[in-house]
PDB file of N, CA and C in Angstrom:
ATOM      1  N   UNK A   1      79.677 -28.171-132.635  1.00  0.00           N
ATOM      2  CA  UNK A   1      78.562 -28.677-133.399  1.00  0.00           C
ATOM      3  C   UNK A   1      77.632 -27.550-133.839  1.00  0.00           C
ATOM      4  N   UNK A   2      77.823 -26.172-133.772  1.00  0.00           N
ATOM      5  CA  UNK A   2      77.053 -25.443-133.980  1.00  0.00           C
ATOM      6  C   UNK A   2      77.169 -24.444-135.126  1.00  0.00           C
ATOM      7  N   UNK A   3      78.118 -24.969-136.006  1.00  0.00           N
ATOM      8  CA  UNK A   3      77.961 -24.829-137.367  1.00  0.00           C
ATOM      9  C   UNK A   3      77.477 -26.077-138.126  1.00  0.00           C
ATOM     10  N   UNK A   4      76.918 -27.221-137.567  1.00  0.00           N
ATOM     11  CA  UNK A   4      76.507 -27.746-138.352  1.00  0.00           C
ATOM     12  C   UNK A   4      74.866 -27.557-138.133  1.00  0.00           C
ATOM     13  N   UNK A   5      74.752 -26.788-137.187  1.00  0.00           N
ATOM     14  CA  UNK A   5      73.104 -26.420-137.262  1.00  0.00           C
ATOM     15  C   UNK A   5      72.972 -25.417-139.060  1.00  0.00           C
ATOM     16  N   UNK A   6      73.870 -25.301-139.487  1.00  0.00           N
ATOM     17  CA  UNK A   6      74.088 -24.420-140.657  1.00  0.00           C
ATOM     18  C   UNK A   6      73.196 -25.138-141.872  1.00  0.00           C
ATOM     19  N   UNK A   7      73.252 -26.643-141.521  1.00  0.00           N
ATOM     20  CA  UNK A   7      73.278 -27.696-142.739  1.00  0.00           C
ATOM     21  C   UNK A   7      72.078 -28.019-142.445  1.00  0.00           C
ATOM     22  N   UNK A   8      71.253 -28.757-143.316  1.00  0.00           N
ATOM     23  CA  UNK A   8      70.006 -29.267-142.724  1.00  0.00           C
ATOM     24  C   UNK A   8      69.688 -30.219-143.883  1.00  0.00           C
ATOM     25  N   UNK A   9      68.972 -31.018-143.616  1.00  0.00           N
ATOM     26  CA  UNK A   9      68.588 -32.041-144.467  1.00  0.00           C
ATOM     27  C   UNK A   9      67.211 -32.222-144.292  1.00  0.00           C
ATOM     28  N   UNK A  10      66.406 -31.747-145.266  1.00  0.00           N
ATOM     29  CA  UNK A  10      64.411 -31.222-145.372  1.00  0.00           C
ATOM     30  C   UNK A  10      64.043 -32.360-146.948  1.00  0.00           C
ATOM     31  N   UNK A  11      63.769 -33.186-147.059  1.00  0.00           N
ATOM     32  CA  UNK A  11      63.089 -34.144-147.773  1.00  0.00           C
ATOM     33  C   UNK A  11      61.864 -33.235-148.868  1.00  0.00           C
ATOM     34  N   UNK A  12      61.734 -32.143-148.329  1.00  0.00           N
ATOM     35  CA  UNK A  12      60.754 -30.674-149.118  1.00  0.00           C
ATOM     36  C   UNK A  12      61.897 -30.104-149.803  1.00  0.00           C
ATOM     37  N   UNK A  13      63.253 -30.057-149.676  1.00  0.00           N
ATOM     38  CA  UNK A  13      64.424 -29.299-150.515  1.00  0.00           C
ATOM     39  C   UNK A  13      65.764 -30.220-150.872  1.00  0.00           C
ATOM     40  N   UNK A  14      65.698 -30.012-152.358  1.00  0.00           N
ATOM     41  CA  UNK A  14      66.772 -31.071-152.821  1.00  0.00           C
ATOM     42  C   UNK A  14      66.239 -32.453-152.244  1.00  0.00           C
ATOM     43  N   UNK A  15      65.248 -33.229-152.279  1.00  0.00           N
ATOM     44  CA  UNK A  15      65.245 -34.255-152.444  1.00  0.00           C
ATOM     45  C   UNK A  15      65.838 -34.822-151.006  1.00  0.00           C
ATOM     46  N   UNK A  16      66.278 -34.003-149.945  1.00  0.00           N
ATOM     47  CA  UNK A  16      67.122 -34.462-148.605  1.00  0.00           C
ATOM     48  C   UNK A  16      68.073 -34.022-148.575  1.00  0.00           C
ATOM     49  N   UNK A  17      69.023 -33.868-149.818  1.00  0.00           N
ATOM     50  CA  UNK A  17      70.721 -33.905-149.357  1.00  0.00           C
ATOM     51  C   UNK A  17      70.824 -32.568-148.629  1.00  0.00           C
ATOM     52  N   UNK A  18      71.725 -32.614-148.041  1.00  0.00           N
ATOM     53  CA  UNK A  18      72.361 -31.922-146.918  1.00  0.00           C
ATOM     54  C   UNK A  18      72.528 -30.689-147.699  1.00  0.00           C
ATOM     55  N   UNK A  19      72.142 -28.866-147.365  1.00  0.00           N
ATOM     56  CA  UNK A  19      71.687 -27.836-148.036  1.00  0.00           C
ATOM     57  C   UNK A  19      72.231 -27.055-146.743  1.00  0.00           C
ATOM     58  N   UNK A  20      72.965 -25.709-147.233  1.00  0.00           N
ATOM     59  CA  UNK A  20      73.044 -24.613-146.073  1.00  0.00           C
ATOM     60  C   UNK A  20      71.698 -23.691-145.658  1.00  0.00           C
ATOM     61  N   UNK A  21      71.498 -23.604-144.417  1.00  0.00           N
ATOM     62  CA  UNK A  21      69.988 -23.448-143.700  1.00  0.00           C
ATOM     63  C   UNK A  21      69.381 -22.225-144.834  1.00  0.00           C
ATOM     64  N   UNK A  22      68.394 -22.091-144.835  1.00  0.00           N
ATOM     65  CA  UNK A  22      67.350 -21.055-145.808  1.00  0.00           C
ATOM     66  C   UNK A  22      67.830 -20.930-147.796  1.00  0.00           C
ATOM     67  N   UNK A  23      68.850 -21.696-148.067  1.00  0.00           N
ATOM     68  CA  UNK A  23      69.232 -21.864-149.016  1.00  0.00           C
ATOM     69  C   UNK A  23      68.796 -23.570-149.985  1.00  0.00           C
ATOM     70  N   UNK A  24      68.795 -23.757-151.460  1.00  0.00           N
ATOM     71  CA  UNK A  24      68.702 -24.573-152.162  1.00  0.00           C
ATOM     72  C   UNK A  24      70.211 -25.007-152.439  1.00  0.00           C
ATOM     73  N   UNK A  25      71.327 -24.274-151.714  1.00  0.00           N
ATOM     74  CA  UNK A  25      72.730 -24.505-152.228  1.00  0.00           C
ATOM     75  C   UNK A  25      73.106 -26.317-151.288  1.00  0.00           C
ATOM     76  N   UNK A  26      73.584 -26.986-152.293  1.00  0.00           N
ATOM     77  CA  UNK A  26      73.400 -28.225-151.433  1.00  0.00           C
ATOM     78  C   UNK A  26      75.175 -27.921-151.032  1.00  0.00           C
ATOM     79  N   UNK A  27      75.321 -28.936-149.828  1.00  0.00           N
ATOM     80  CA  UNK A  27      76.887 -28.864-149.618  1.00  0.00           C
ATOM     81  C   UNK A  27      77.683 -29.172-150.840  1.00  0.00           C
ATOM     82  N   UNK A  28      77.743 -30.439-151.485  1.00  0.00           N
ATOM     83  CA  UNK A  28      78.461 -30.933-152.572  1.00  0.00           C
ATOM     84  C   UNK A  28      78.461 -29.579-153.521  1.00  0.00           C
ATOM     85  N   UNK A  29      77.450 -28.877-153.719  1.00  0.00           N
ATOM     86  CA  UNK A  29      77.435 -28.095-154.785  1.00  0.00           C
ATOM     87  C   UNK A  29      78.076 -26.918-154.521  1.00  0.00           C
ATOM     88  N   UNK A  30      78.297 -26.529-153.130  1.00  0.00           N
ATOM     89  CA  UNK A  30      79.429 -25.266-152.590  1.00  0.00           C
ATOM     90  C   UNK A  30      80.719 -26.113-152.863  1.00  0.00           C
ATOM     91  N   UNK A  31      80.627 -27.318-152.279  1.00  0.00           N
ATOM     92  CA  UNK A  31      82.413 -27.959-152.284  1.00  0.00           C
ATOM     93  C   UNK A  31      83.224 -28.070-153.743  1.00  0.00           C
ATOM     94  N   UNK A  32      82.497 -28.402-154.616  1.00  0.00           N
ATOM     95  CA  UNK A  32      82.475 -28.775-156.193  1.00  0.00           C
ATOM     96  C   UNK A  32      83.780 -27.263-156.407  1.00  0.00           C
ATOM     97  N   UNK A  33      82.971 -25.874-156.181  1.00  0.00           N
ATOM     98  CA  UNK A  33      84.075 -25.043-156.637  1.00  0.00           C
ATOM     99  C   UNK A  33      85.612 -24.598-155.835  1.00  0.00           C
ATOM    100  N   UNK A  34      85.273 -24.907-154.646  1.00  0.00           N
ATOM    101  CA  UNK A  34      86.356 -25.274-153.733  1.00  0.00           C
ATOM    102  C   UNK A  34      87.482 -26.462-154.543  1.00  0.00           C
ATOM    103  N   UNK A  35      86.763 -27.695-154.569  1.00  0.00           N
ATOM    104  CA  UNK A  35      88.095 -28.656-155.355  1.00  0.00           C
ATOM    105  C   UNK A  35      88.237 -27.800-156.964  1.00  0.00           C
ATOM    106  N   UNK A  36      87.458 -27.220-157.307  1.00  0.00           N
ATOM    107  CA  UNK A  36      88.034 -26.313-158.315  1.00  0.00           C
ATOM    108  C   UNK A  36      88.811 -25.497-158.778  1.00  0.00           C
ATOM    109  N   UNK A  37      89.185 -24.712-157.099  1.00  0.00           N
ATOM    110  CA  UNK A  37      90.095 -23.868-156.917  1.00  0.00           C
ATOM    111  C   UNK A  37      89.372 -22.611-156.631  1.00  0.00           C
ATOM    112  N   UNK A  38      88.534 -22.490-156.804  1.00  0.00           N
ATOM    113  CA  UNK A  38      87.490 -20.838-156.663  1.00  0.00           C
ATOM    114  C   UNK A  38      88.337 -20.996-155.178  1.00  0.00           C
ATOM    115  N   UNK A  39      88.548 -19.300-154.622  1.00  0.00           N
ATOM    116  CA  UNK A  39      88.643 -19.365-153.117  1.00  0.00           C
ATOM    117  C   UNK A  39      87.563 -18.862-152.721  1.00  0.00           C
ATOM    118  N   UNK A  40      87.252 -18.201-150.947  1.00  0.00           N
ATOM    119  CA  UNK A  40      86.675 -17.832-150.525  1.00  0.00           C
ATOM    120  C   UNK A  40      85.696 -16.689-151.256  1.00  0.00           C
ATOM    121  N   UNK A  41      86.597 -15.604-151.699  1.00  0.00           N
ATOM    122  CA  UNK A  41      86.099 -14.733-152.026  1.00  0.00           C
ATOM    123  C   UNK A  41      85.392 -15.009-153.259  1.00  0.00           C
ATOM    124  N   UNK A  42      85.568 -16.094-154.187  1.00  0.00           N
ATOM    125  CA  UNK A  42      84.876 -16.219-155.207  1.00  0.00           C
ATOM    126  C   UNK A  42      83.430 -16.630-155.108  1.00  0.00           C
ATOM    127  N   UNK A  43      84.031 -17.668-154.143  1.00  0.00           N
ATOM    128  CA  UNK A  43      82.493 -18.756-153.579  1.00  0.00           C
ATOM    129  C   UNK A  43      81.131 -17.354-152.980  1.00  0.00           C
ATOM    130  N   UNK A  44      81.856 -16.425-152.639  1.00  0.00           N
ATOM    131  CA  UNK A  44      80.745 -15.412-151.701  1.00  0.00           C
ATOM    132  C   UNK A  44      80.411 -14.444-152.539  1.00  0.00           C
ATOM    133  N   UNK A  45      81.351 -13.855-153.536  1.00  0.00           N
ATOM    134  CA  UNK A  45      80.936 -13.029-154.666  1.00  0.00           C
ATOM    135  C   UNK A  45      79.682 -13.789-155.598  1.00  0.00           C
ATOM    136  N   UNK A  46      80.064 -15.083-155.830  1.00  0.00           N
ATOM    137  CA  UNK A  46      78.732 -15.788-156.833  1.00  0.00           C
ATOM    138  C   UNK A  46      77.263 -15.605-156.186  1.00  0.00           C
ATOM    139  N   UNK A  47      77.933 -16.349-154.899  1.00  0.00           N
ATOM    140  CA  UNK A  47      76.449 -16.580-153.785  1.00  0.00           C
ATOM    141  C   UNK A  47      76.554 -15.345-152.543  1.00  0.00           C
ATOM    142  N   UNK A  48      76.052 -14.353-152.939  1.00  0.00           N
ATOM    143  CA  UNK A  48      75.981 -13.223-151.978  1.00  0.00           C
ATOM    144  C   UNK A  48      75.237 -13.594-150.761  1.00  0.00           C
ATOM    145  N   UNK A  49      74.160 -14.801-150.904  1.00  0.00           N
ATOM    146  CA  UNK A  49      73.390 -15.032-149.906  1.00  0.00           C
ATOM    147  C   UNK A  49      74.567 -16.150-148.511  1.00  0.00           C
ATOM    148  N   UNK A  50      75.665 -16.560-149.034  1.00  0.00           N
ATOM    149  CA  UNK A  50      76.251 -16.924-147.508  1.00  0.00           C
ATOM    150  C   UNK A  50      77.142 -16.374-147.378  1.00  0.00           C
ATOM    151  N   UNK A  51      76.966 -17.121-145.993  1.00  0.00           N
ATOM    152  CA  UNK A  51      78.392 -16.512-145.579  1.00  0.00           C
ATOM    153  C   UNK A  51      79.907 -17.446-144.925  1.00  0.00           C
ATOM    154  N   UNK A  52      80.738 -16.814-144.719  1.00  0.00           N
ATOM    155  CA  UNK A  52      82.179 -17.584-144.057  1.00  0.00           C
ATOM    156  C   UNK A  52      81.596 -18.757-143.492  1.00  0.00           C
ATOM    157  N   UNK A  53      80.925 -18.495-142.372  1.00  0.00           N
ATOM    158  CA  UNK A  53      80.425 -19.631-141.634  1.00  0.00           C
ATOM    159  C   UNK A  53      79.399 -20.320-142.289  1.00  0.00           C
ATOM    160  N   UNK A  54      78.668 -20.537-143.232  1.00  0.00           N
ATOM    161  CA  UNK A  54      78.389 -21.172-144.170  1.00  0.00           C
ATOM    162  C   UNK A  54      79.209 -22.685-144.743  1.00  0.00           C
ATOM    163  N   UNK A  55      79.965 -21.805-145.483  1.00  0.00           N
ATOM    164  CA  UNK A  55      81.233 -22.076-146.174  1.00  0.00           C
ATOM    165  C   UNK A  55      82.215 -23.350-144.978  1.00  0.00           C
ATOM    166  N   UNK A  56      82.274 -22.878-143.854  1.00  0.00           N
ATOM    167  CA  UNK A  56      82.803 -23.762-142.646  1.00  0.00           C
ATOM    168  C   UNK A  56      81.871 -24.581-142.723  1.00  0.00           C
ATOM    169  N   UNK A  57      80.589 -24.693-142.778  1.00  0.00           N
ATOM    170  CA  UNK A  57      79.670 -25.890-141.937  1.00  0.00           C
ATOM    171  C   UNK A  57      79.699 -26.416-143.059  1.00  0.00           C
ATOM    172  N   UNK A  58      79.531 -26.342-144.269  1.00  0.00           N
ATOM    173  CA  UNK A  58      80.185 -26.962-145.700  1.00  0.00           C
ATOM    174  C   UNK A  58      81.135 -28.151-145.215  1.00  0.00           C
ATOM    175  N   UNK A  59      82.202 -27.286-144.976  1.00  0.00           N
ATOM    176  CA  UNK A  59      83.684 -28.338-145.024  1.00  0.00           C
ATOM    177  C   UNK A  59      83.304 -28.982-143.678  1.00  0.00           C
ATOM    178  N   UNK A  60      82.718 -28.710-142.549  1.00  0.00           N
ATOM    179  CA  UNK A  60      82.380 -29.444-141.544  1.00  0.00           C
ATOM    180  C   UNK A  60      82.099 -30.917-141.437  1.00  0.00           C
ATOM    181  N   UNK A  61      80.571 -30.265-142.275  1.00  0.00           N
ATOM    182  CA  UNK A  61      79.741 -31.801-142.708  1.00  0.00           C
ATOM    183  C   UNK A  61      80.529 -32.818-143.100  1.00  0.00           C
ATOM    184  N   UNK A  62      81.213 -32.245-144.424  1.00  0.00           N
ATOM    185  CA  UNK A  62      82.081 -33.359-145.340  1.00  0.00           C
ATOM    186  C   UNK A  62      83.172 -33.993-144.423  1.00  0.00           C
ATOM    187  N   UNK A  63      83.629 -33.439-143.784  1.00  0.00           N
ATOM    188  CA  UNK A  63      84.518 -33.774-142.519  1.00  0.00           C
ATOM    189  C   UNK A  63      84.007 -35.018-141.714  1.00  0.00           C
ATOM    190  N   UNK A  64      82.720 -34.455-141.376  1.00  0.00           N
ATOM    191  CA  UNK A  64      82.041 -35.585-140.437  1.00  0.00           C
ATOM    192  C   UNK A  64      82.094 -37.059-140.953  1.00  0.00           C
ATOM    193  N   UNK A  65      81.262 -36.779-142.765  1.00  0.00           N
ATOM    194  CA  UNK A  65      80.401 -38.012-143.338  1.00  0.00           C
ATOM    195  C   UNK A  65      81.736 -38.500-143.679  1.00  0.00           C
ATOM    196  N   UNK A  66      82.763 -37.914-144.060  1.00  0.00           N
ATOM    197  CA  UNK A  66      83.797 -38.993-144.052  1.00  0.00           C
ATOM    198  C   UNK A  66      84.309 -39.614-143.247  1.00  0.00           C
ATOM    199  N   UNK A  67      84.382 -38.852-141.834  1.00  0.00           N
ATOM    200  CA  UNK A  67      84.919 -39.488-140.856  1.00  0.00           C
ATOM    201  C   UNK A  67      84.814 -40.917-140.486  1.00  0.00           C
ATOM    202  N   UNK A  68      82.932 -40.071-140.564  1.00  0.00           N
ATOM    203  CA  UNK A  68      82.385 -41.771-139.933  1.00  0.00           C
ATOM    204  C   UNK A  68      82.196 -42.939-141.407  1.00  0.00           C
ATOM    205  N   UNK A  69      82.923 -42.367-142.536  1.00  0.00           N
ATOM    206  CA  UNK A  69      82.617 -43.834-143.692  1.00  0.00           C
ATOM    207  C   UNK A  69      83.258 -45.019-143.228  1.00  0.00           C
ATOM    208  N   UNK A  70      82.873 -46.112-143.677  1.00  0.00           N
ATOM    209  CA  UNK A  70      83.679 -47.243-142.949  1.00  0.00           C
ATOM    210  C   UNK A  70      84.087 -47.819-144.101  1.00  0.00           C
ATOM    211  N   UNK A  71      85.136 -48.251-144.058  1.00  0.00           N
ATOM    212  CA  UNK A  71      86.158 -48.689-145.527  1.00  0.00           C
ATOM    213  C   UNK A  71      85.887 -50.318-145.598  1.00  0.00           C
ATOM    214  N   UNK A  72      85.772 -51.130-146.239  1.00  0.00           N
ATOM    215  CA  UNK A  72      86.177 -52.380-146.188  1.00  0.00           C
ATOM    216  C   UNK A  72      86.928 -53.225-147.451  1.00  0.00           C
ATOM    217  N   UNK A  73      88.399 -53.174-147.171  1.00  0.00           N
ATOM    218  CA  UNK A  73      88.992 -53.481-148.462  1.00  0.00           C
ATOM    219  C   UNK A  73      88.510 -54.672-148.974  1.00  0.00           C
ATOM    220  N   UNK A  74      88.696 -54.734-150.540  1.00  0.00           N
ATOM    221  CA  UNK A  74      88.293 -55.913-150.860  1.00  0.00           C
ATOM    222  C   UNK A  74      89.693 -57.238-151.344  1.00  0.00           C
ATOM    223  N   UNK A  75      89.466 -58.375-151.555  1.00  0.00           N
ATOM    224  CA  UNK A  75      90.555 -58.698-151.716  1.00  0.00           C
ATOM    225  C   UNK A  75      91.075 -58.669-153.269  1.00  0.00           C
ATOM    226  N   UNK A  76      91.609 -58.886-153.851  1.00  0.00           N
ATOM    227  CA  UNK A  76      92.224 -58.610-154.887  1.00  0.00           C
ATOM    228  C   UNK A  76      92.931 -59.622-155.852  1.00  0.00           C
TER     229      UNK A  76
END
């Protein structure tokens, strides 16, 4: 759990959504170039300000909030 101390959610930045600590970079907005295809090295060349473990508590979070989504099919 201690890359997700990475993430923080401040109601003073972005409105709440979930942001890597001392940064305006929200998670969705690091993940966005990831499903894009950018790799590592691209994501850290743009944003010099994080780092690897950044980038982990990123995919962490998203990990989590999906985990815990709860599905409920509908009928059809």
């Amino acid at each position: 759990m201690t890359e997700l101390a990475r993430i923080v959610l401040d109601p003073a930045v972005l409105v709440g959504k979930p942001v890597i600590r001392g940064t305006r970079l929200s998670v969705d907005f690091i993940i966005g170039p990831m499903a894009d295809g950018w790799s590592e090295a691209d994501i850290l060349r743009n944003y010099p300000g994080i780092s690897h473990e950044d980038l982990s508590a990123c995919l962490a979070y998203a990990r989590d909030v999906l985990r815990s989504e709860k599905i409920y099919p509908s009928a059809a």
